[in-house]
ModelCIF file with pLDDT and N, C-alpha, C, O atoms, coordinates in Angstrom:
data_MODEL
#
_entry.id   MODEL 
#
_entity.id                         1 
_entity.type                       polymer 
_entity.pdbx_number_of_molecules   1 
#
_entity_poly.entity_id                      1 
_entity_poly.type                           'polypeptide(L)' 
_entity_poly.nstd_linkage                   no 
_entity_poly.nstd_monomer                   no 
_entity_poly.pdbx_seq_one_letter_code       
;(UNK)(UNK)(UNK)(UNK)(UNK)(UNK)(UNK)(UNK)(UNK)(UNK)(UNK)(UNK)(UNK)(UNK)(UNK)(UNK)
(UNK)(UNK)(UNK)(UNK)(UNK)(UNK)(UNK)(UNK)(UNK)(UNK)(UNK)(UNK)(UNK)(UNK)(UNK)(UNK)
(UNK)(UNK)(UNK)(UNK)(UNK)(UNK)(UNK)(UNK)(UNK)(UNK)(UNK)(UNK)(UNK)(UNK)(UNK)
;
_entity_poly.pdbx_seq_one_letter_code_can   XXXXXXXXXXXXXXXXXXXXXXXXXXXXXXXXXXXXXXXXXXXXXXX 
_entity_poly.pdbx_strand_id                 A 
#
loop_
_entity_poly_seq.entity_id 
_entity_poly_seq.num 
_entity_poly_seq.mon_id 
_entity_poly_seq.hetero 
1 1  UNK n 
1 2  UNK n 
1 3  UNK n 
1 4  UNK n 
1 5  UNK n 
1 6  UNK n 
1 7  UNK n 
1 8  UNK n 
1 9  UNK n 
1 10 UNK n 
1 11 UNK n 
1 12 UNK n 
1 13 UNK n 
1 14 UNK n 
1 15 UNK n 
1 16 UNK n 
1 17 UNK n 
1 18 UNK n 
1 19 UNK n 
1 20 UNK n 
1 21 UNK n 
1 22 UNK n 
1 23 UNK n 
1 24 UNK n 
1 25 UNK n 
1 26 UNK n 
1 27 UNK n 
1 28 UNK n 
1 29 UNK n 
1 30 UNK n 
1 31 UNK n 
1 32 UNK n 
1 33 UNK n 
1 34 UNK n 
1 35 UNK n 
1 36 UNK n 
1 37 UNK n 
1 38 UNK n 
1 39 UNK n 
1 40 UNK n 
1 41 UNK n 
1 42 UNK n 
1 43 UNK n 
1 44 UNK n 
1 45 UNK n 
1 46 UNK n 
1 47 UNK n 
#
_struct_asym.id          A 
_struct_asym.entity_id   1 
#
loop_
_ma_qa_metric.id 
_ma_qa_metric.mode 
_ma_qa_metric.name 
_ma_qa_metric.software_group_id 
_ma_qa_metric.type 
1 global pLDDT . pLDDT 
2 local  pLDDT . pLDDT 
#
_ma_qa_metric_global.metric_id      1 
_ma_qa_metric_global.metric_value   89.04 
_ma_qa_metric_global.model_id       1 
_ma_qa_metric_global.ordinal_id     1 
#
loop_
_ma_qa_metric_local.label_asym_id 
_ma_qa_metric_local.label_comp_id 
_ma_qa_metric_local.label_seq_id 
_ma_qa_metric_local.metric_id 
_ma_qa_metric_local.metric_value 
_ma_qa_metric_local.model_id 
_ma_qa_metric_local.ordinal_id 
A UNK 1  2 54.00 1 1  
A UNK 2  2 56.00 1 2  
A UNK 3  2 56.00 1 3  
A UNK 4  2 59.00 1 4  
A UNK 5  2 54.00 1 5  
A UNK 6  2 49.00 1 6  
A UNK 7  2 47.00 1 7  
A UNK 8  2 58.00 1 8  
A UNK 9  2 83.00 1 9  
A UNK 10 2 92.00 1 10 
A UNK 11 2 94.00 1 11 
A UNK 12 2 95.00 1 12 
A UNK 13 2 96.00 1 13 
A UNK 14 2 96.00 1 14 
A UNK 15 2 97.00 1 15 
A UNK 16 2 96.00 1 16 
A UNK 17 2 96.00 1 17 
A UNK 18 2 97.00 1 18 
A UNK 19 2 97.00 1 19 
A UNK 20 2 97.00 1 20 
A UNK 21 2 97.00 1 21 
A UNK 22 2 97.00 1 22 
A UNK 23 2 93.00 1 23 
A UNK 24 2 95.00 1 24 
A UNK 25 2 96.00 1 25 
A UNK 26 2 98.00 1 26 
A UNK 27 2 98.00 1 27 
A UNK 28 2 98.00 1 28 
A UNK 29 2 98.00 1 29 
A UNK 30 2 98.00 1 30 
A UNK 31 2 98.00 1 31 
A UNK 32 2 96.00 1 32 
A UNK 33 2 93.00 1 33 
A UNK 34 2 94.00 1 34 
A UNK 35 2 96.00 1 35 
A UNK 36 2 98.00 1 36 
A UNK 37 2 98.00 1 37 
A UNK 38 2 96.00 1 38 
A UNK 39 2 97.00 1 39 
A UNK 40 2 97.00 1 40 
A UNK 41 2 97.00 1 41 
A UNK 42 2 98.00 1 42 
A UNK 43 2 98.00 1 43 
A UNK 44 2 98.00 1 44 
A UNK 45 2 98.00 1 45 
A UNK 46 2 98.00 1 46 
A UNK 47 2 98.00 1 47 
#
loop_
_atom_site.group_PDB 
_atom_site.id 
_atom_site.type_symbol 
_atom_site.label_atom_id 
_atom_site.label_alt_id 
_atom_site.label_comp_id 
_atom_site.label_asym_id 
_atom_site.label_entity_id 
_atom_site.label_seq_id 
_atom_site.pdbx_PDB_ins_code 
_atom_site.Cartn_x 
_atom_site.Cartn_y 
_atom_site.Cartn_z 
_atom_site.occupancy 
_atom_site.B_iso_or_equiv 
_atom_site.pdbx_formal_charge 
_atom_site.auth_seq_id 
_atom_site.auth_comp_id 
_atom_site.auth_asym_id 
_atom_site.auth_atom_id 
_atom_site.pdbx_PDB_model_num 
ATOM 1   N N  . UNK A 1 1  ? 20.506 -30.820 -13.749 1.00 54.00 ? 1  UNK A N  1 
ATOM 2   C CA . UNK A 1 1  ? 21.702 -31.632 -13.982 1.00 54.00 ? 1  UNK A CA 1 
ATOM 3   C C  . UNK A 1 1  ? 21.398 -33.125 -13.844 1.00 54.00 ? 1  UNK A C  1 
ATOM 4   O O  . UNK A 1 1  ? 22.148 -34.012 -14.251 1.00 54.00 ? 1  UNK A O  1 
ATOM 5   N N  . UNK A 1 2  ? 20.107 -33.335 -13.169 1.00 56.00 ? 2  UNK A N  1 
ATOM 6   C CA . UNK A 1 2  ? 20.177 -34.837 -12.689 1.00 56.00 ? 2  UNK A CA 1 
ATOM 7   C C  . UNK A 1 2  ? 18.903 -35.112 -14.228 1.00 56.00 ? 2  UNK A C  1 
ATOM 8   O O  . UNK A 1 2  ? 18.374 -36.196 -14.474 1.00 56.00 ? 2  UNK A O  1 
ATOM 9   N N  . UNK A 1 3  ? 18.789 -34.425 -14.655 1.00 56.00 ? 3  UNK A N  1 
ATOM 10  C CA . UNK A 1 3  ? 17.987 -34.768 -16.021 1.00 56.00 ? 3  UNK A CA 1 
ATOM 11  C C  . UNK A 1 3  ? 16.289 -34.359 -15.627 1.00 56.00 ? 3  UNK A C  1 
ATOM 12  O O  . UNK A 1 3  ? 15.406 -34.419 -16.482 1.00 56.00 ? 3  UNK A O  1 
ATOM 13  N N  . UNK A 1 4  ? 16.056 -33.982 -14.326 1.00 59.00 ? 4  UNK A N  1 
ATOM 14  C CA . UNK A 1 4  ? 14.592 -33.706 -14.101 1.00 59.00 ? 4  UNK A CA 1 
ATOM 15  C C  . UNK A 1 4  ? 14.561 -32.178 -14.284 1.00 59.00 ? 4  UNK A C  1 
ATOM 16  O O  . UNK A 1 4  ? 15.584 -31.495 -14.230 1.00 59.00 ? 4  UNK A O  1 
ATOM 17  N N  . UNK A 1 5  ? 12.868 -31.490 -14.587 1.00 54.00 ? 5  UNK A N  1 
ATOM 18  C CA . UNK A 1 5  ? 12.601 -30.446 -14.621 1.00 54.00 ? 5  UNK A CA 1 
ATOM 19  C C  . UNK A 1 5  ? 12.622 -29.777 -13.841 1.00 54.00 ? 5  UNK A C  1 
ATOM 20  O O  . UNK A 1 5  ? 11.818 -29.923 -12.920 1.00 54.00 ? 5  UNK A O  1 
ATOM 21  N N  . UNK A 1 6  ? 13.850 -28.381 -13.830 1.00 49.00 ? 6  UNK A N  1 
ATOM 22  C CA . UNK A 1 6  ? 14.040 -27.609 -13.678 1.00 49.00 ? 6  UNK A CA 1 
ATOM 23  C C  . UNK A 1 6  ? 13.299 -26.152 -12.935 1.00 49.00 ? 6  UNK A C  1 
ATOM 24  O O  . UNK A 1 6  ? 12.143 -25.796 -12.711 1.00 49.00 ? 6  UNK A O  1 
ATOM 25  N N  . UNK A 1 7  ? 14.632 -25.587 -12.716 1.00 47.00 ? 7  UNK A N  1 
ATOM 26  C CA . UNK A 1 7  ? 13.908 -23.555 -12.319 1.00 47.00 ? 7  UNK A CA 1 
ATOM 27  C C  . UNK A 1 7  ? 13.579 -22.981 -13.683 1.00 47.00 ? 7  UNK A C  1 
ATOM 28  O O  . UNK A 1 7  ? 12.938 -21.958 -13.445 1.00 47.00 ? 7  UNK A O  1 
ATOM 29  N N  . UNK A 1 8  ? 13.700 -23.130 -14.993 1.00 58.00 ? 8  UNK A N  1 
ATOM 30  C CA . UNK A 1 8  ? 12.896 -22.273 -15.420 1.00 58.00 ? 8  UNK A CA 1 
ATOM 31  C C  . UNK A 1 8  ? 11.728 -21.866 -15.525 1.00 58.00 ? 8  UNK A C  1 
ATOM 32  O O  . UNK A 1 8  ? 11.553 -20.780 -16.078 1.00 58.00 ? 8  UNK A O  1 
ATOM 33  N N  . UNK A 1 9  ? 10.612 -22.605 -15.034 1.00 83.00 ? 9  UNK A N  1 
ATOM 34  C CA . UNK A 1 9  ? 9.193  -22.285 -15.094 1.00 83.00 ? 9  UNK A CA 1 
ATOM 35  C C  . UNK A 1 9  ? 9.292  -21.518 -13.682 1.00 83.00 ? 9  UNK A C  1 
ATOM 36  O O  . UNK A 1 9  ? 8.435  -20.662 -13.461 1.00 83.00 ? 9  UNK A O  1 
ATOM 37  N N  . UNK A 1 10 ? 10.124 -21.728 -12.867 1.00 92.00 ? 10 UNK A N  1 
ATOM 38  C CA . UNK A 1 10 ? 10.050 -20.483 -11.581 1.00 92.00 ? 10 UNK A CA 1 
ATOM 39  C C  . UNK A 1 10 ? 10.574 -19.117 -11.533 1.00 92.00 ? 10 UNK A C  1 
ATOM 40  O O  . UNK A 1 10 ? 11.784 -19.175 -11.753 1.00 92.00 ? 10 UNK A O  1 
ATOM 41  N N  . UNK A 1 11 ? 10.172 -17.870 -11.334 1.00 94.00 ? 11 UNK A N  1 
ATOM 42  C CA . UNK A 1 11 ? 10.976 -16.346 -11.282 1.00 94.00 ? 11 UNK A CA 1 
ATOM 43  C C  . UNK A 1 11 ? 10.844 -16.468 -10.231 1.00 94.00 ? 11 UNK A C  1 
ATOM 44  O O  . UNK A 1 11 ? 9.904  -16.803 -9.512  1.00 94.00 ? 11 UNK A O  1 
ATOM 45  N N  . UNK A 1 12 ? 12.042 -16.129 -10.055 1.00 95.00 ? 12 UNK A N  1 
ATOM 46  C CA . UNK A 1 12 ? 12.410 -15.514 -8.676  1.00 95.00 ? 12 UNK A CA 1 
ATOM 47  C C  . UNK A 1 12 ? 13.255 -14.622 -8.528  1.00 95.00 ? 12 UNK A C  1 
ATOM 48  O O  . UNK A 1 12 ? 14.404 -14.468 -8.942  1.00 95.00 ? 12 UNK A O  1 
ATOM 49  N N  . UNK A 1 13 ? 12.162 -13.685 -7.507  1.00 96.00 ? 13 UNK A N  1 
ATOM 50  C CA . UNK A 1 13 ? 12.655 -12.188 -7.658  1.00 96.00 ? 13 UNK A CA 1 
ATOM 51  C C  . UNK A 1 13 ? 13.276 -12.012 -6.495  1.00 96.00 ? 13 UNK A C  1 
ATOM 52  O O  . UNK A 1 13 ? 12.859 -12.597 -5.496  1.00 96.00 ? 13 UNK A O  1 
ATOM 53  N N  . UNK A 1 14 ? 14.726 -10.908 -6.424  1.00 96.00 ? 14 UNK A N  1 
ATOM 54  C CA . UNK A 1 14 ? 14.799 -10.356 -5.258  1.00 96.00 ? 14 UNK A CA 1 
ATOM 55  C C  . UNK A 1 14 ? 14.562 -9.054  -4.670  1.00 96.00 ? 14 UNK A C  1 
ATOM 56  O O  . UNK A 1 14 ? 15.165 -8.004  -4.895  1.00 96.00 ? 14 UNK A O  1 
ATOM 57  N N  . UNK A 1 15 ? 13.172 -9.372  -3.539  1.00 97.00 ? 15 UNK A N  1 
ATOM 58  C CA . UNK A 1 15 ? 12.526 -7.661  -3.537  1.00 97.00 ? 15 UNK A CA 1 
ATOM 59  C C  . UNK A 1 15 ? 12.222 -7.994  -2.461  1.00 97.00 ? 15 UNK A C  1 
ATOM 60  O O  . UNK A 1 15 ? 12.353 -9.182  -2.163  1.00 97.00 ? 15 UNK A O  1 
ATOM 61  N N  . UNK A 1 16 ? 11.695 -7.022  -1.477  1.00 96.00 ? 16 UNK A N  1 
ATOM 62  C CA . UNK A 1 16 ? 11.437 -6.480  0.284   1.00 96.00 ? 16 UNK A CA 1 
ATOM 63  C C  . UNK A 1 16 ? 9.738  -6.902  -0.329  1.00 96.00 ? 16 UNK A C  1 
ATOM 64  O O  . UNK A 1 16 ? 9.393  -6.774  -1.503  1.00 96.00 ? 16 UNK A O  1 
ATOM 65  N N  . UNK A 1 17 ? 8.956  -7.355  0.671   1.00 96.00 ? 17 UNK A N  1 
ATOM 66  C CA . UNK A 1 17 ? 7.789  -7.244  0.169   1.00 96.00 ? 17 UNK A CA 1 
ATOM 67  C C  . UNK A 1 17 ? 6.525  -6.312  0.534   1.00 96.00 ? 17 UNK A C  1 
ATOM 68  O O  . UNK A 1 17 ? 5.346  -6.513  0.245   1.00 96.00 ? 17 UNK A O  1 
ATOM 69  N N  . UNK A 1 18 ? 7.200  -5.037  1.381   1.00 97.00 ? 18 UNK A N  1 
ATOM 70  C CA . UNK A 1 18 ? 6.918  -4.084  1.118   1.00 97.00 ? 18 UNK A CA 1 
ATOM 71  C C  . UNK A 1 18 ? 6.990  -3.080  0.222   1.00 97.00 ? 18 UNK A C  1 
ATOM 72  O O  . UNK A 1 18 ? 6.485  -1.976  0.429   1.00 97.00 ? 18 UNK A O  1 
ATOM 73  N N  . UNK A 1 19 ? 7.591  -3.379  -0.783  1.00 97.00 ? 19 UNK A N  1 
ATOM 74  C CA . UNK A 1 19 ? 7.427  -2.857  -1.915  1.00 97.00 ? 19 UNK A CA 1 
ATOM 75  C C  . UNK A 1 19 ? 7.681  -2.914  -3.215  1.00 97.00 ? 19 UNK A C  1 
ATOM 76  O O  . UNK A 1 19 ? 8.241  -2.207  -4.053  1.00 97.00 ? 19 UNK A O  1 
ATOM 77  N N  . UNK A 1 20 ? 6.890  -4.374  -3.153  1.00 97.00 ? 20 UNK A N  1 
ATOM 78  C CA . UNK A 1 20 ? 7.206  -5.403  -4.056  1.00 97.00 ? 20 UNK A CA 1 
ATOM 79  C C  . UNK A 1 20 ? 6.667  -5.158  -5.588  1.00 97.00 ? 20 UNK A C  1 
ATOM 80  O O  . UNK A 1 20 ? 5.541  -4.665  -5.665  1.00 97.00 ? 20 UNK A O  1 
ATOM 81  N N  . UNK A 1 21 ? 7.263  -5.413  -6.656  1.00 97.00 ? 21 UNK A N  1 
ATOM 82  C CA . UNK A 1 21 ? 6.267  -5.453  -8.306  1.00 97.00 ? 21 UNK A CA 1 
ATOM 83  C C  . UNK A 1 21 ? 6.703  -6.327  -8.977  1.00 97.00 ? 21 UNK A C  1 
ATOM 84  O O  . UNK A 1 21 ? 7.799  -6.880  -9.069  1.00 97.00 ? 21 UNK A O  1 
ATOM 85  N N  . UNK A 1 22 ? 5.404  -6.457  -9.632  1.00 97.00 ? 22 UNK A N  1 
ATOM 86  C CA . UNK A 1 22 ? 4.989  -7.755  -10.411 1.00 97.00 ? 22 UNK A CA 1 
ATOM 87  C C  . UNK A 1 22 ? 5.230  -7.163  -11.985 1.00 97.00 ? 22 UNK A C  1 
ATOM 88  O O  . UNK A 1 22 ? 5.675  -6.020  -11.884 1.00 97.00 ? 22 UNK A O  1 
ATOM 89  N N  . UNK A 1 23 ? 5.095  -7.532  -13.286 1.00 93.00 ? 23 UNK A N  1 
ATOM 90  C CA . UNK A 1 23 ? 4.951  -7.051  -14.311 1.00 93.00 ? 23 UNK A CA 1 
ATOM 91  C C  . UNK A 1 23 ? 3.255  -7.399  -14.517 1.00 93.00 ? 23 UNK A C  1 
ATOM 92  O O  . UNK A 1 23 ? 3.068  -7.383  -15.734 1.00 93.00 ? 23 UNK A O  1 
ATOM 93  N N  . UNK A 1 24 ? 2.532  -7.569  -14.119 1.00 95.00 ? 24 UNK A N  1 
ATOM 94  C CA . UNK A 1 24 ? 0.935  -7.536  -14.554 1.00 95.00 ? 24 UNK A CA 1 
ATOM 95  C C  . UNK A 1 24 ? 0.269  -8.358  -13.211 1.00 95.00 ? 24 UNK A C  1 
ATOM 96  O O  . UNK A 1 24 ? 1.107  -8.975  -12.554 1.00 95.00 ? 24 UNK A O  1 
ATOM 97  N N  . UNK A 1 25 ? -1.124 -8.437  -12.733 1.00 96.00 ? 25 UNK A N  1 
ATOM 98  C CA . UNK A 1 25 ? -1.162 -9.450  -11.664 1.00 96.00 ? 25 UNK A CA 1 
ATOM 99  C C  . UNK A 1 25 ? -1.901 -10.530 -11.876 1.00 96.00 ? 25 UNK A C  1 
ATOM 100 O O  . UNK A 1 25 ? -2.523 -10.748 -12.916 1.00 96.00 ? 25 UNK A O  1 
ATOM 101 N N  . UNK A 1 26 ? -1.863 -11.211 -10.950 1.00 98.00 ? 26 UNK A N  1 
ATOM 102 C CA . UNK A 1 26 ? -2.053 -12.671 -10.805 1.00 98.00 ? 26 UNK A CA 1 
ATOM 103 C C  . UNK A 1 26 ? -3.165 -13.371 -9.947  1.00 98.00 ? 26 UNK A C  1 
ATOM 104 O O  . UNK A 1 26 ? -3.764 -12.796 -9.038  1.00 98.00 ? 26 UNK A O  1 
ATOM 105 N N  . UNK A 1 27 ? -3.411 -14.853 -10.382 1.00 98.00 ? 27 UNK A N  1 
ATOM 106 C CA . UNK A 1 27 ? -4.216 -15.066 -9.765  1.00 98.00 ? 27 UNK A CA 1 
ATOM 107 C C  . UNK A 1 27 ? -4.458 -15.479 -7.996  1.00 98.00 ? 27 UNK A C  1 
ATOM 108 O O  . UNK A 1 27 ? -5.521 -15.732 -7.427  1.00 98.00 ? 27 UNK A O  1 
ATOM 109 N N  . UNK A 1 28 ? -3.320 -15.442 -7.533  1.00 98.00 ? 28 UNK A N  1 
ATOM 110 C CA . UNK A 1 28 ? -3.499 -15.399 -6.169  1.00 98.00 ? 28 UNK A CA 1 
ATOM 111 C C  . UNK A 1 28 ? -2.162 -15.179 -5.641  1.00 98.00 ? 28 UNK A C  1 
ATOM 112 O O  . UNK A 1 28 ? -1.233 -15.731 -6.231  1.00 98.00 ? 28 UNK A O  1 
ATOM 113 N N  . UNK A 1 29 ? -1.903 -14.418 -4.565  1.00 98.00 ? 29 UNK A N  1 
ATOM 114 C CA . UNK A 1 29 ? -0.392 -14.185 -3.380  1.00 98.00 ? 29 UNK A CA 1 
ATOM 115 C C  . UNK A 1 29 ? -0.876 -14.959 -2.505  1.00 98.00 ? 29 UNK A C  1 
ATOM 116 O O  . UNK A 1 29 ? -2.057 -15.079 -2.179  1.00 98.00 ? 29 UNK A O  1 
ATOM 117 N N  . UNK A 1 30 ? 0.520  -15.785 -1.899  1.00 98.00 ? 30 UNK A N  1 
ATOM 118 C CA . UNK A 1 30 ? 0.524  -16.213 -1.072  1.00 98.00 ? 30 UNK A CA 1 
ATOM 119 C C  . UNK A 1 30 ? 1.410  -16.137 -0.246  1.00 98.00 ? 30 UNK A C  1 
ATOM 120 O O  . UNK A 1 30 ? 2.423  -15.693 -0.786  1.00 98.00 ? 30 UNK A O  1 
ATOM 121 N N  . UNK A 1 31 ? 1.637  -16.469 1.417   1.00 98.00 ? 31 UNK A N  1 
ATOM 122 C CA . UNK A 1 31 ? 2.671  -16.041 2.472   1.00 98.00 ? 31 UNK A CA 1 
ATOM 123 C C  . UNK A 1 31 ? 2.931  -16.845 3.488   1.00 98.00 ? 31 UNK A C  1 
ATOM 124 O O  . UNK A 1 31 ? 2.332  -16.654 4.546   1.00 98.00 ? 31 UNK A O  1 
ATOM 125 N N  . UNK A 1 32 ? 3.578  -17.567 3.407   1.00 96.00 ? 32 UNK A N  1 
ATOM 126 C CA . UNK A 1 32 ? 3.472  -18.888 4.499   1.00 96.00 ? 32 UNK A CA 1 
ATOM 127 C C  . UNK A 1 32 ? 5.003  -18.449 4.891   1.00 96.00 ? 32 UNK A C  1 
ATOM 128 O O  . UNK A 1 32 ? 5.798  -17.660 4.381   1.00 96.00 ? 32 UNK A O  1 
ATOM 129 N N  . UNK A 1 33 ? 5.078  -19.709 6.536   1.00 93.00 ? 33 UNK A N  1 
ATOM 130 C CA . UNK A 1 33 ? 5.927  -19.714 7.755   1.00 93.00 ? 33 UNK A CA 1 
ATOM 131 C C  . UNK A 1 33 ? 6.256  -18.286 8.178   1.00 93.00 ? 33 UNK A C  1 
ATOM 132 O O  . UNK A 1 33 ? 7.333  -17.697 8.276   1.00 93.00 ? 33 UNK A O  1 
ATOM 133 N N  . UNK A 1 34 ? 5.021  -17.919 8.394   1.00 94.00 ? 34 UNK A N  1 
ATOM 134 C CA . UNK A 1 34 ? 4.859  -16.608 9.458   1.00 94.00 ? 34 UNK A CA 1 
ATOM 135 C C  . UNK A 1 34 ? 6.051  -15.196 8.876   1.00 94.00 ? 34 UNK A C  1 
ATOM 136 O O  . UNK A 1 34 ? 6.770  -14.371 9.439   1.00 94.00 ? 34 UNK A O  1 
ATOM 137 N N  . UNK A 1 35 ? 5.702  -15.564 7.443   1.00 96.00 ? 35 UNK A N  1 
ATOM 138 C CA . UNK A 1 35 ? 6.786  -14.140 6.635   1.00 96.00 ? 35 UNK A CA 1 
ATOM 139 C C  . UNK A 1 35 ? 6.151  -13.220 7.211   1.00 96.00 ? 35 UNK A C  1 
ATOM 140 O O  . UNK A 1 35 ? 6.970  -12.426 7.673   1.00 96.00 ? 35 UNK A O  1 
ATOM 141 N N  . UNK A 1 36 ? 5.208  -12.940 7.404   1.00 98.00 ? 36 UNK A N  1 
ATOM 142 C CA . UNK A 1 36 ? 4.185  -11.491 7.628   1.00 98.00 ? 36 UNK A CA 1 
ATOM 143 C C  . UNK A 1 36 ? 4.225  -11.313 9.251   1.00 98.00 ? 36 UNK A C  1 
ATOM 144 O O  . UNK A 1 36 ? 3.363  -10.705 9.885   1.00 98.00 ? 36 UNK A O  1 
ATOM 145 N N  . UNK A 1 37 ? 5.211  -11.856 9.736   1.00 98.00 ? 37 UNK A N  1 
ATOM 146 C CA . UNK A 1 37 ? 5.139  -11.680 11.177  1.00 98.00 ? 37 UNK A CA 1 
ATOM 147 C C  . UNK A 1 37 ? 6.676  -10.636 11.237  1.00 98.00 ? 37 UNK A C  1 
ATOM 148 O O  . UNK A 1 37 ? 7.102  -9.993  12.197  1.00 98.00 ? 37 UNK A O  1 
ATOM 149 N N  . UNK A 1 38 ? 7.260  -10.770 9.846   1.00 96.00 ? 38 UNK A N  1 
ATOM 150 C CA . UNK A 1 38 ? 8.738  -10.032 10.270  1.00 96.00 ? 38 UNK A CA 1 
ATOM 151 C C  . UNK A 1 38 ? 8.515  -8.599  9.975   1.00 96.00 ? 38 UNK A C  1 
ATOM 152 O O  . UNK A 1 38 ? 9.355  -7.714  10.140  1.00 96.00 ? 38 UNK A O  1 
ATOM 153 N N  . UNK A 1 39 ? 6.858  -8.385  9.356   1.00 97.00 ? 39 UNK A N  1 
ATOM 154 C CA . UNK A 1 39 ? 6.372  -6.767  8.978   1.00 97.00 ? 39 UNK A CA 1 
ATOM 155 C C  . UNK A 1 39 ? 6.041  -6.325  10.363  1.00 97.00 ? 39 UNK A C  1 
ATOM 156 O O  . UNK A 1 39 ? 4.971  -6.644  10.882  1.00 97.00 ? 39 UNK A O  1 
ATOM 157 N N  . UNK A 1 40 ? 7.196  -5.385  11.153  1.00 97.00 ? 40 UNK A N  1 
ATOM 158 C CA . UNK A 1 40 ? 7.063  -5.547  12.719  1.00 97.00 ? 40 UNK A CA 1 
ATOM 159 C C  . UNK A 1 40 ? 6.072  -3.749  12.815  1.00 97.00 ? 40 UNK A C  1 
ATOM 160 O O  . UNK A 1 40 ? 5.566  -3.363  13.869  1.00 97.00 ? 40 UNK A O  1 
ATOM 161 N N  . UNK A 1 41 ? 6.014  -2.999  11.602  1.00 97.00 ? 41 UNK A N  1 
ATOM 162 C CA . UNK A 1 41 ? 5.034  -2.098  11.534  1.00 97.00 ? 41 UNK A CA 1 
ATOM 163 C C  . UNK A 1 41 ? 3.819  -2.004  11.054  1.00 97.00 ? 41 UNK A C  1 
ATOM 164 O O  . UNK A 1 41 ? 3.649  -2.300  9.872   1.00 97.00 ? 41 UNK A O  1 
ATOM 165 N N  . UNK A 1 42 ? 2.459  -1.477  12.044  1.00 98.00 ? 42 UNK A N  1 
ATOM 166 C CA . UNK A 1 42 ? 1.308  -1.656  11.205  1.00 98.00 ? 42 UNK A CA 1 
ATOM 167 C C  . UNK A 1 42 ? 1.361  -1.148  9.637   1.00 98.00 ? 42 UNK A C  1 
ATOM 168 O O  . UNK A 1 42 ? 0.987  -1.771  8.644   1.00 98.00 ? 42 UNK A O  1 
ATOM 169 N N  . UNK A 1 43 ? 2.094  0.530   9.734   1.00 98.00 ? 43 UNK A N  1 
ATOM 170 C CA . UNK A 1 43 ? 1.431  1.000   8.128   1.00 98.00 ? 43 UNK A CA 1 
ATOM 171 C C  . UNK A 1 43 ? 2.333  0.450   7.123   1.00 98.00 ? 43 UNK A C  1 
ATOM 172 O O  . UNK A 1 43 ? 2.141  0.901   5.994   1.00 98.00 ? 43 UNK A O  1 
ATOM 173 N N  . UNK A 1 44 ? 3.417  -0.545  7.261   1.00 98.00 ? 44 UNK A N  1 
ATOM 174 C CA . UNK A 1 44 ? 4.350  -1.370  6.733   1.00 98.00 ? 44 UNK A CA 1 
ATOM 175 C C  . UNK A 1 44 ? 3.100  -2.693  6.228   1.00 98.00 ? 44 UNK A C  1 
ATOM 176 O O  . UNK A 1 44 ? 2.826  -3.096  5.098   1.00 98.00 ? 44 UNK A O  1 
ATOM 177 N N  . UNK A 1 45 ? 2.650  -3.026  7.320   1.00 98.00 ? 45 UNK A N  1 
ATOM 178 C CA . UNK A 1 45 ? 1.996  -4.207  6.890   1.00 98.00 ? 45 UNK A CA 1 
ATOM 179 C C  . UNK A 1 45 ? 1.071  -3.501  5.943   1.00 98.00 ? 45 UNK A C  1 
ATOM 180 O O  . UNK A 1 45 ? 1.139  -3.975  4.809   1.00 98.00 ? 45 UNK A O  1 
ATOM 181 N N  . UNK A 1 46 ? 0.116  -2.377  6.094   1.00 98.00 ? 46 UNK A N  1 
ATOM 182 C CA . UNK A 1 46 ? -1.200 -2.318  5.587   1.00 98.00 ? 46 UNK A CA 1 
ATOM 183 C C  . UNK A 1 46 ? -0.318 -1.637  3.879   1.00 98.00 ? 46 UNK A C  1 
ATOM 184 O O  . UNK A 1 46 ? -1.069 -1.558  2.907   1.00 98.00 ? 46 UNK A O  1 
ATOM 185 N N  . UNK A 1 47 ? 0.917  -1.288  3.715   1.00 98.00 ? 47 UNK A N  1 
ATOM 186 C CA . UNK A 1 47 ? 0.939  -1.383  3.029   1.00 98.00 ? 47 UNK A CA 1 
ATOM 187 C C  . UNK A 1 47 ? 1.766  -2.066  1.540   1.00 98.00 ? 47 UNK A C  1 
ATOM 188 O O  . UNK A 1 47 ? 1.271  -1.894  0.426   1.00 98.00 ? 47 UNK A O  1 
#
């Protein structure tokens, strides 16, 4: 609205990221401010 570029070059999905999908994959995941600390089960995390 303010005339600068935009969310369309961003998707954003809403999914648990335990059991998360992509349509093909990519070149790198990433996980910052300790998201992977709220996976409070190991076989949750490992998978």
């Amino acid at each position: 609205w303010q005339g600068e570029d935009g969310c369309t070059d961003i998707l954003y999905l809403n999914q648990d990221m335990r059991e998360f999908e992509l349509y093909g994959t990519v070149a790198a995941i990433i996980s910052l401010c300790d998201s992977m600390n709220y996976i409070t089960q190991e076989e949750d995390l490992k998978k």
